[in-house]
PDB file of N, CA and C in Angstrom:
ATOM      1  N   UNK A   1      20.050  11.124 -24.381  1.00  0.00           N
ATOM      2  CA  UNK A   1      20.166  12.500 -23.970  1.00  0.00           C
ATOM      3  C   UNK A   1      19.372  13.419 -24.900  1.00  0.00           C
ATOM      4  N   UNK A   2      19.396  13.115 -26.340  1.00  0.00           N
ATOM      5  CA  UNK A   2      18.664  14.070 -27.023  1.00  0.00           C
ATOM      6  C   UNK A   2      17.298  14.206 -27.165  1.00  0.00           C
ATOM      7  N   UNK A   3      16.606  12.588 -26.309  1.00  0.00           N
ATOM      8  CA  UNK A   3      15.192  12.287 -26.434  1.00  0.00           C
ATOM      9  C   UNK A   3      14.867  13.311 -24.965  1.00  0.00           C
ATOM     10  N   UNK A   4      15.677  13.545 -23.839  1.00  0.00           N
ATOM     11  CA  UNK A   4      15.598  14.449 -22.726  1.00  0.00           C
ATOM     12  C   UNK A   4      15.460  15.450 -23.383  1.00  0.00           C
ATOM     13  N   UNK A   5      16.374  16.053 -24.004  1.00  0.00           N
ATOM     14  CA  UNK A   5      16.057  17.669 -24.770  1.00  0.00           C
ATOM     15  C   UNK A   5      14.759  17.850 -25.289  1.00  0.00           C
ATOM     16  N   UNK A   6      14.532  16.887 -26.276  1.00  0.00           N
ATOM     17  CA  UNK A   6      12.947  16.890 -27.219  1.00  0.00           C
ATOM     18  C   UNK A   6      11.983  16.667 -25.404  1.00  0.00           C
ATOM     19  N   UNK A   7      12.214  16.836 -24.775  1.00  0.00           N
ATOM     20  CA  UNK A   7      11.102  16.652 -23.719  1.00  0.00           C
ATOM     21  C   UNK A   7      10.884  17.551 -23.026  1.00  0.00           C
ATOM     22  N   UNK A   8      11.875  18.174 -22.874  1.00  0.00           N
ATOM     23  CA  UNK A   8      12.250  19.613 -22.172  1.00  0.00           C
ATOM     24  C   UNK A   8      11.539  20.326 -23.144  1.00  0.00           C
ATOM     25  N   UNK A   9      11.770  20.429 -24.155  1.00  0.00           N
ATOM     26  CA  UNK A   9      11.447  21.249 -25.118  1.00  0.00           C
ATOM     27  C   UNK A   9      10.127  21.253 -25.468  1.00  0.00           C
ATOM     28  N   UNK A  10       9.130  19.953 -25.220  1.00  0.00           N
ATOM     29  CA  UNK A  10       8.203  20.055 -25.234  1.00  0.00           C
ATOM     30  C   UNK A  10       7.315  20.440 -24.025  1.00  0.00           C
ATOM     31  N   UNK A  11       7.855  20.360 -23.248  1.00  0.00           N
ATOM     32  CA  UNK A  11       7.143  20.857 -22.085  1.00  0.00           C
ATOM     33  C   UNK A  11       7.434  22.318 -21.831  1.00  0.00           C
ATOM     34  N   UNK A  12       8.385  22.811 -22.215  1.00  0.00           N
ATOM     35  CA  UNK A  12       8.638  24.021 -22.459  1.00  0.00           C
ATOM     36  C   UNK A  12       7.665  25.004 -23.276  1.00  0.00           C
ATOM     37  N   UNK A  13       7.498  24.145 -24.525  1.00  0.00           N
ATOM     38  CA  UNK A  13       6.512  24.774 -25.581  1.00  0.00           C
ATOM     39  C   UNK A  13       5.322  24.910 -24.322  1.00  0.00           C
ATOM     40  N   UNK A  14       4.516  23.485 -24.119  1.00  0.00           N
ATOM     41  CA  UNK A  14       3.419  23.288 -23.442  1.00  0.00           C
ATOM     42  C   UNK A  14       3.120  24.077 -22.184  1.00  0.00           C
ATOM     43  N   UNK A  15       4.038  24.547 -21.801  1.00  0.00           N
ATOM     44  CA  UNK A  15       4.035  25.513 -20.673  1.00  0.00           C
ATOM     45  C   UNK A  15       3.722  26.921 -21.236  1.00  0.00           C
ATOM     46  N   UNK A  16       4.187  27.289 -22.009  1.00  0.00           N
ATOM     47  CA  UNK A  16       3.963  28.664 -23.200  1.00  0.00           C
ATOM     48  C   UNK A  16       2.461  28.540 -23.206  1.00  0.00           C
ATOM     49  N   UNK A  17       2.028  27.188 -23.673  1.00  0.00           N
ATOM     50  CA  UNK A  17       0.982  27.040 -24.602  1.00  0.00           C
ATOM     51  C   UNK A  17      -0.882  27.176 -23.723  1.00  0.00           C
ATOM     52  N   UNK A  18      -0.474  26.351 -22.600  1.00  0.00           N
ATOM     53  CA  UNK A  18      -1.018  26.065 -21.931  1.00  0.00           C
ATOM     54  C   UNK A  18      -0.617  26.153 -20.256  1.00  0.00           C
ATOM     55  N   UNK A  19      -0.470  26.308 -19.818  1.00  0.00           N
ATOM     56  CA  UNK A  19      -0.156  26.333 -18.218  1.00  0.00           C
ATOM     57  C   UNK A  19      -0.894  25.367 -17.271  1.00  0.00           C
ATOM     58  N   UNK A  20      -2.327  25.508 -17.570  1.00  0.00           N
ATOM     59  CA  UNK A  20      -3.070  24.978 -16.589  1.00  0.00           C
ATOM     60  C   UNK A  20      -2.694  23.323 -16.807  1.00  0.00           C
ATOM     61  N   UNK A  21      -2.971  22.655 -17.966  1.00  0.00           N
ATOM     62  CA  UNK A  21      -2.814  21.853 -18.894  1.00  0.00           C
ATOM     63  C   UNK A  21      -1.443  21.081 -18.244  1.00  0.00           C
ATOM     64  N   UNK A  22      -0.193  21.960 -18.445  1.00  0.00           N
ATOM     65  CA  UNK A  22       1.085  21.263 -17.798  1.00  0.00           C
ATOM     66  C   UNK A  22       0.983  20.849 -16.456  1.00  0.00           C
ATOM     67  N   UNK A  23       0.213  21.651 -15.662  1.00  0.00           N
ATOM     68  CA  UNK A  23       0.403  21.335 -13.745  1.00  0.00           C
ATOM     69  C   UNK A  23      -0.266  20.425 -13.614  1.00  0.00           C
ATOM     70  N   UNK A  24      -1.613  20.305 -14.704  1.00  0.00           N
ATOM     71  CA  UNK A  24      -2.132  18.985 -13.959  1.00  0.00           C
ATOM     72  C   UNK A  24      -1.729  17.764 -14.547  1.00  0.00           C
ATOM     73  N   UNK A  25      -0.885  17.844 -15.605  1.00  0.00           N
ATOM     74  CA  UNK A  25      -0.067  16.721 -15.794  1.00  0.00           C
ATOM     75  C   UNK A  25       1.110  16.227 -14.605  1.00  0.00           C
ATOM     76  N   UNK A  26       1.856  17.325 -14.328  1.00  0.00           N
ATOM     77  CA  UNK A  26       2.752  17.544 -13.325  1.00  0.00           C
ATOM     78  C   UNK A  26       1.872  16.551 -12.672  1.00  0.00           C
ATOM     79  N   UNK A  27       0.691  18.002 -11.190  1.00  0.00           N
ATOM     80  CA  UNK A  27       0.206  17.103 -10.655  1.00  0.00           C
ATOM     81  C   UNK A  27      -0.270  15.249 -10.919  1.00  0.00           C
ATOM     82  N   UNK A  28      -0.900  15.209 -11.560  1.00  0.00           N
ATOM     83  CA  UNK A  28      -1.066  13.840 -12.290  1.00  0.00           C
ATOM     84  C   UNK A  28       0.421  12.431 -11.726  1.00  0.00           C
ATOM     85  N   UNK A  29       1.583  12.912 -12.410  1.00  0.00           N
ATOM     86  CA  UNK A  29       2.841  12.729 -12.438  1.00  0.00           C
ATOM     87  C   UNK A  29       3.112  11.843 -11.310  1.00  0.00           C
ATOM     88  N   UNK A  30       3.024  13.234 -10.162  1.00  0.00           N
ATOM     89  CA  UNK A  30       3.263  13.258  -8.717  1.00  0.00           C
ATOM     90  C   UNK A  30       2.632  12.229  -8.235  1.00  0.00           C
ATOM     91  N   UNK A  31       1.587  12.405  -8.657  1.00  0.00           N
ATOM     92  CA  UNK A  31       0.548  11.250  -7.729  1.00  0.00           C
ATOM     93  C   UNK A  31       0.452   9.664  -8.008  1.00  0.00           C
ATOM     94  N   UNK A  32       0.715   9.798  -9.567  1.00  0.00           N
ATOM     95  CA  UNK A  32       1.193   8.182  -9.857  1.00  0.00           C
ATOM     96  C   UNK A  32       2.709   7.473  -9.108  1.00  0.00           C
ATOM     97  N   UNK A  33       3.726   8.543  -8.657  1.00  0.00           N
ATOM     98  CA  UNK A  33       5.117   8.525  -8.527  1.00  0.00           C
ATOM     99  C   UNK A  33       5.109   7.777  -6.892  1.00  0.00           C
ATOM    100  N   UNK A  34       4.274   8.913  -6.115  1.00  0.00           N
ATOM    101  CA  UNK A  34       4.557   8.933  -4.553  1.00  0.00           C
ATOM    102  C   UNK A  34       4.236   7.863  -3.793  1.00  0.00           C
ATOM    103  N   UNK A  35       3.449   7.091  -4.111  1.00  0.00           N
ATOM    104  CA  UNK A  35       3.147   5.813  -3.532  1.00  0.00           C
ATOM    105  C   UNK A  35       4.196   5.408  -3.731  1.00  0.00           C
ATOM    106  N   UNK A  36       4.838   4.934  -4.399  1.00  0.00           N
ATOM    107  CA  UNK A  36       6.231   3.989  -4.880  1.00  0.00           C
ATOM    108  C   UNK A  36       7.276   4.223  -3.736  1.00  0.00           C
ATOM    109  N   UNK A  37       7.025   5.798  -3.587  1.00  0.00           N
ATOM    110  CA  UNK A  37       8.499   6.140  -2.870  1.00  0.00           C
ATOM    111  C   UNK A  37       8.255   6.375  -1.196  1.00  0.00           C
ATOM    112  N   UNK A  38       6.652   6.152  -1.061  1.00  0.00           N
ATOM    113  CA  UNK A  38       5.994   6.582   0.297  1.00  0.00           C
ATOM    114  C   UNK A  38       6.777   5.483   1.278  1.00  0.00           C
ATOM    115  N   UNK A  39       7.270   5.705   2.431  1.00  0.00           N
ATOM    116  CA  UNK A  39       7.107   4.490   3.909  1.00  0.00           C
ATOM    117  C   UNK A  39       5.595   4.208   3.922  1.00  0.00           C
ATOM    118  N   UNK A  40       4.871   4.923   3.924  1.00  0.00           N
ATOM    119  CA  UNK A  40       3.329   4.501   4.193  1.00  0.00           C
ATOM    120  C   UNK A  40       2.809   3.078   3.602  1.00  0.00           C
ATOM    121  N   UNK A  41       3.129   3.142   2.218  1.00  0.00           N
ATOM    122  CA  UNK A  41       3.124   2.456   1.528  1.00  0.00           C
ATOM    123  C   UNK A  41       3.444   0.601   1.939  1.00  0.00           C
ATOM    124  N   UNK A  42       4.913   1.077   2.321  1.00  0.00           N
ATOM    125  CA  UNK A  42       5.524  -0.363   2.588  1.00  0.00           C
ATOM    126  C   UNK A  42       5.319  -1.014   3.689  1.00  0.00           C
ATOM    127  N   UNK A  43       4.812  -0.135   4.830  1.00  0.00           N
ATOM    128  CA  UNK A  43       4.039  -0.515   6.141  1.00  0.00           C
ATOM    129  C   UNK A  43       2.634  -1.105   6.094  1.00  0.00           C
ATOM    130  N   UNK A  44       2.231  -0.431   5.353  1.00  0.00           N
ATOM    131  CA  UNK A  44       1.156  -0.388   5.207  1.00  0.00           C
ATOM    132  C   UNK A  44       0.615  -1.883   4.843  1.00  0.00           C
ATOM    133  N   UNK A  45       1.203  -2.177   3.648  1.00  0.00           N
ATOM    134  CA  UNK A  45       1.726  -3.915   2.936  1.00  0.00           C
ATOM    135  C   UNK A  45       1.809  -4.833   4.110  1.00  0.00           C
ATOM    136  N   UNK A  46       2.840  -4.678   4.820  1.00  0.00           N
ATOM    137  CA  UNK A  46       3.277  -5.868   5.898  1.00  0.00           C
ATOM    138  C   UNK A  46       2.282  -5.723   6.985  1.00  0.00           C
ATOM    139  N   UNK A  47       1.330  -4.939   7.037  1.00  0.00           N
ATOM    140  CA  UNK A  47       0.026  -4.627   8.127  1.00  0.00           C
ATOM    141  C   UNK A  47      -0.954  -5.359   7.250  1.00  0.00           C
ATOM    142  N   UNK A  48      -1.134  -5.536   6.082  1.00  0.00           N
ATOM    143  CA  UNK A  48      -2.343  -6.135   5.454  1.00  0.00           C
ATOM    144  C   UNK A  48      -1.579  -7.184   5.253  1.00  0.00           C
ATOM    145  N   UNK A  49      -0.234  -7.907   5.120  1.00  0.00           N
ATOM    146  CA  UNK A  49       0.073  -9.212   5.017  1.00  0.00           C
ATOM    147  C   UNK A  49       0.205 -10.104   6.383  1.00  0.00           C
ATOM    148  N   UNK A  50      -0.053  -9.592   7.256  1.00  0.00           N
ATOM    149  CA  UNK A  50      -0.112  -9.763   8.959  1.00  0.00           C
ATOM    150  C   UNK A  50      -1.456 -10.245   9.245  1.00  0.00           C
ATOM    151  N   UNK A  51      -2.363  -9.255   8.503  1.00  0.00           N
ATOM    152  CA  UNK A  51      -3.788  -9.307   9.352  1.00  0.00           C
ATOM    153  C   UNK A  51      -4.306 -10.343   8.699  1.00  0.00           C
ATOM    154  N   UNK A  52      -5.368 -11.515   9.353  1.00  0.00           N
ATOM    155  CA  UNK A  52      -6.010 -12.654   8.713  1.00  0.00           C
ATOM    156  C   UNK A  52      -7.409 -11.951   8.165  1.00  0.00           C
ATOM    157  N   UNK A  53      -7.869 -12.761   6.907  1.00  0.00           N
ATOM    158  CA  UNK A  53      -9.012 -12.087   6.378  1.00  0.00           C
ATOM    159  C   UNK A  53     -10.074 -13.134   6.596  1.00  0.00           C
ATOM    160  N   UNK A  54      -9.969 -13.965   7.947  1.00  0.00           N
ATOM    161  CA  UNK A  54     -10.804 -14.581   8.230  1.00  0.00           C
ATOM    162  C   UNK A  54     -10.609 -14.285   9.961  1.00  0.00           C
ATOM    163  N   UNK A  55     -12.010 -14.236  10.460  1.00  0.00           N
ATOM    164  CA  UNK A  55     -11.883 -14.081  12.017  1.00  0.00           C
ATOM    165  C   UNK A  55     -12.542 -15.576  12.673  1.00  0.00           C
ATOM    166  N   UNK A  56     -11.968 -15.615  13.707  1.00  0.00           N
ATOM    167  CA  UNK A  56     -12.416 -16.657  14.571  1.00  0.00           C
ATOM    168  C   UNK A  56     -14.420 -16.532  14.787  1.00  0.00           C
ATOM    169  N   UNK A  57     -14.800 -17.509  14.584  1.00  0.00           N
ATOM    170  CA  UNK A  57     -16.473 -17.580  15.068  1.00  0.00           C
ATOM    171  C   UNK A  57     -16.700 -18.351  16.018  1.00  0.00           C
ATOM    172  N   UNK A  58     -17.318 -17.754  17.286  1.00  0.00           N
ATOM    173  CA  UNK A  58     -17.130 -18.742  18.410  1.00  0.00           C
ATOM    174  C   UNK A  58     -18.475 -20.140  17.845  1.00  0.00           C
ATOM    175  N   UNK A  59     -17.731 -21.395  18.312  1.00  0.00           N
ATOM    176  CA  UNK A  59     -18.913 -22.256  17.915  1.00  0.00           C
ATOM    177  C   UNK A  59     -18.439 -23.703  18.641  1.00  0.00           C
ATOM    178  N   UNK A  60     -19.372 -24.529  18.641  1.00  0.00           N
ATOM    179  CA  UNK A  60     -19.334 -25.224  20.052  1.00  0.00           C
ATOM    180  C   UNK A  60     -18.649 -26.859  19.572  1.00  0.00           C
ATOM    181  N   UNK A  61     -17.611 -26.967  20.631  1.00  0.00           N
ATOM    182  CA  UNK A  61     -16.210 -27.669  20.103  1.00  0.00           C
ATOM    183  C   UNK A  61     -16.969 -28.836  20.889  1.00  0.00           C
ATOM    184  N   UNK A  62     -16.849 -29.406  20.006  1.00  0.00           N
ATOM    185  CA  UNK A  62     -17.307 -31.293  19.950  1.00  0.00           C
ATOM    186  C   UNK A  62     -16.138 -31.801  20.312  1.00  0.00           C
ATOM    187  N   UNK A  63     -14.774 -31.592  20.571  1.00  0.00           N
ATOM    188  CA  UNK A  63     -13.750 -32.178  20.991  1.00  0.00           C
ATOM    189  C   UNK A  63     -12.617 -33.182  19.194  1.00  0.00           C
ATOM    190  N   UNK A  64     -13.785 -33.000  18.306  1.00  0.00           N
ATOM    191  CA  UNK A  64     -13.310 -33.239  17.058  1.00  0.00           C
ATOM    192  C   UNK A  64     -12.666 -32.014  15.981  1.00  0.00           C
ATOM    193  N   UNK A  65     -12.105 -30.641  16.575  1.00  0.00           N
ATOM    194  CA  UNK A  65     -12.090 -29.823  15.629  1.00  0.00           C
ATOM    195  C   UNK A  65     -10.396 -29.490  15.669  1.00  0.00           C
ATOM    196  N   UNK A  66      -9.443 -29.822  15.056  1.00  0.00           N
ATOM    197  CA  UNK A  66      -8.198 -29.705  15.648  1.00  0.00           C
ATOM    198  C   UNK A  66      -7.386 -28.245  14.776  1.00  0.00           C
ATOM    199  N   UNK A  67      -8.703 -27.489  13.991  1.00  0.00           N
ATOM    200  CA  UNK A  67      -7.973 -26.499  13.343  1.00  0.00           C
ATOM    201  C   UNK A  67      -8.995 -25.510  13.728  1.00  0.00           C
ATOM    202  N   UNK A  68     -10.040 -25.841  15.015  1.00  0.00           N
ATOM    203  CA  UNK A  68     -10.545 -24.634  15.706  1.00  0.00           C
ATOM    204  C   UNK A  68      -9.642 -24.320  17.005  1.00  0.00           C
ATOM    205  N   UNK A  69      -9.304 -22.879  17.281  1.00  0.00           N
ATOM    206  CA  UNK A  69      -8.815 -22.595  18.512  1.00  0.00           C
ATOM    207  C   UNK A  69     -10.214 -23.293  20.011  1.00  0.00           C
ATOM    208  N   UNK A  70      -9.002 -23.295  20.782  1.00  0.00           N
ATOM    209  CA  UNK A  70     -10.162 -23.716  21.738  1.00  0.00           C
ATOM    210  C   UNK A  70     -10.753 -22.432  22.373  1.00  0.00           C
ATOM    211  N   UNK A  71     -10.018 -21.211  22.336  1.00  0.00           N
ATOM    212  CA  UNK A  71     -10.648 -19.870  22.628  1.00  0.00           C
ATOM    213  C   UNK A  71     -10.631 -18.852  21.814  1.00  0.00           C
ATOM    214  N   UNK A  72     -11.331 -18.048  21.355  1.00  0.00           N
ATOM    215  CA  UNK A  72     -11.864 -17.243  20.745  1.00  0.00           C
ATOM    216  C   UNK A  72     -10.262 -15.801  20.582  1.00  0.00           C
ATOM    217  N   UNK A  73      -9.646 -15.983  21.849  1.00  0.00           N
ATOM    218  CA  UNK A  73      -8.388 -14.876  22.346  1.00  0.00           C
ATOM    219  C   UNK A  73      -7.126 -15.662  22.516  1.00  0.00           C
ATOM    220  N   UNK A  74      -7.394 -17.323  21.783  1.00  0.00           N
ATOM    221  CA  UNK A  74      -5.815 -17.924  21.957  1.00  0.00           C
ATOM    222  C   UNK A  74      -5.199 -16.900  20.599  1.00  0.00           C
ATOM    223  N   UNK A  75      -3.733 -17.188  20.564  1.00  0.00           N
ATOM    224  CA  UNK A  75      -2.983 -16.046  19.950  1.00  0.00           C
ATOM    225  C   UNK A  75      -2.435 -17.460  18.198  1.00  0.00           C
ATOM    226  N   UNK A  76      -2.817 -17.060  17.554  1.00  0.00           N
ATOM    227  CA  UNK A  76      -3.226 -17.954  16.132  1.00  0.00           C
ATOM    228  C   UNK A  76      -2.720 -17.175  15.093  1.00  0.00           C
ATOM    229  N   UNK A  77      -1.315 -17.296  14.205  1.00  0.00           N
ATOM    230  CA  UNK A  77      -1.084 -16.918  12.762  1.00  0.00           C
ATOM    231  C   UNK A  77       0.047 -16.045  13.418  1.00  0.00           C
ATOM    232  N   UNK A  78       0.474 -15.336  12.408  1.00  0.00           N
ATOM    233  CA  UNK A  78       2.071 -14.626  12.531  1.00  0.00           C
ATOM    234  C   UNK A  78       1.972 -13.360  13.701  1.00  0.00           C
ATOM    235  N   UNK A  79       3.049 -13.387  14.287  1.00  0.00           N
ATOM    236  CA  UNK A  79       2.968 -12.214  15.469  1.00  0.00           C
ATOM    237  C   UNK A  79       3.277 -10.680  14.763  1.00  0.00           C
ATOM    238  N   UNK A  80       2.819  -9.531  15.463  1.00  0.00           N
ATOM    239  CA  UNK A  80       2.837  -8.418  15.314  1.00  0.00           C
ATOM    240  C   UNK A  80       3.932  -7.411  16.162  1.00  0.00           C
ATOM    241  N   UNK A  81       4.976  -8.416  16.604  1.00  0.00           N
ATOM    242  CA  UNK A  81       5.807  -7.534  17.139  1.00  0.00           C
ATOM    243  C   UNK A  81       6.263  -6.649  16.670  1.00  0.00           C
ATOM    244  N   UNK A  82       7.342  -7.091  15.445  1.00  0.00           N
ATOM    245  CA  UNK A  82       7.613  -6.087  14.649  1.00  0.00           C
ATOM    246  C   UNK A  82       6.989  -4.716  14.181  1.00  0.00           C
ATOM    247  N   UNK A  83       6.016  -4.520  14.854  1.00  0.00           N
ATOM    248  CA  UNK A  83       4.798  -3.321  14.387  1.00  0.00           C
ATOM    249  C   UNK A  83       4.945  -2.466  15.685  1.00  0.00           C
ATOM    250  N   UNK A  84       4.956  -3.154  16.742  1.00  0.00           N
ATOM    251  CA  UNK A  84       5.059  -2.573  17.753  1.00  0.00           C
ATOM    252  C   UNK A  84       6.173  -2.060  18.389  1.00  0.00           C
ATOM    253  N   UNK A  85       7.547  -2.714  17.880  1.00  0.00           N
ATOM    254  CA  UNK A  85       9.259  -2.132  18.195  1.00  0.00           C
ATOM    255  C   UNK A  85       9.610  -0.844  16.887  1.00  0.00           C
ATOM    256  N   UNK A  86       8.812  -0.501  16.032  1.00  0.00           N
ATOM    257  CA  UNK A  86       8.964   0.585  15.132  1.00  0.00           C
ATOM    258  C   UNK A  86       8.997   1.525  15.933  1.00  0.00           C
TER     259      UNK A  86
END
C-alpha cells in the first residue's frame, strides 16, 4: 500500500512537472494494456489458429498421392462453424 502512495505521489509531482510527459505515458500505458483485455484480440487468435498457412496447389494426381485432396474445394482441416454461430 505504501509503494501505491510513493506512485501516486509521483505521478502527482510529474503531472505538476510536466503534463505533456504524463499523458503520453498514460497514453503509452493504455495501449500496452488493451489488447489483453480486447474480444478482438481473442477472436482474432482462434481465426489465425483455424486458417491453414498452406493452400491447396492444383497438380496432377497420379492416383499415388493419399495426402493430396482429390479437389482443389474438398473441405480439409478444422471447421469454421464456430465463427459463423457468433
Amino acid at each position: 500500500m505504501a509503494g501505491l502512495g510513493r506512485l501516486g505521489a509521483a505521478l502527482k509531482t510529474l503531472w505538476a512537472k510536466e503534463p505533456v510527459i504524463t499523458v503520453s505515458i498514460g497514453i503509452a500505458a493504455l495501449a500496452l494494456v488493451s489488447p489483453l483485455v480486447s474480444p478482438y484480440t481473442k477472436y482474432s487468435g482462434m481465426i489465425n489458429r483455424a486458417t491453414p498457412y498452406t493452400y491447396p496447389v492444383p497438380v496432377r494426381d497420379d492416383g499415388n498421392m493419399p495426402d493430396i485432396p482429390a479437389h482443389p474445394c474438398d473441405k480439409e482441416g478444422p471447421s469454421l462453424e464456430w465463427l459463423k454461430n457468433l
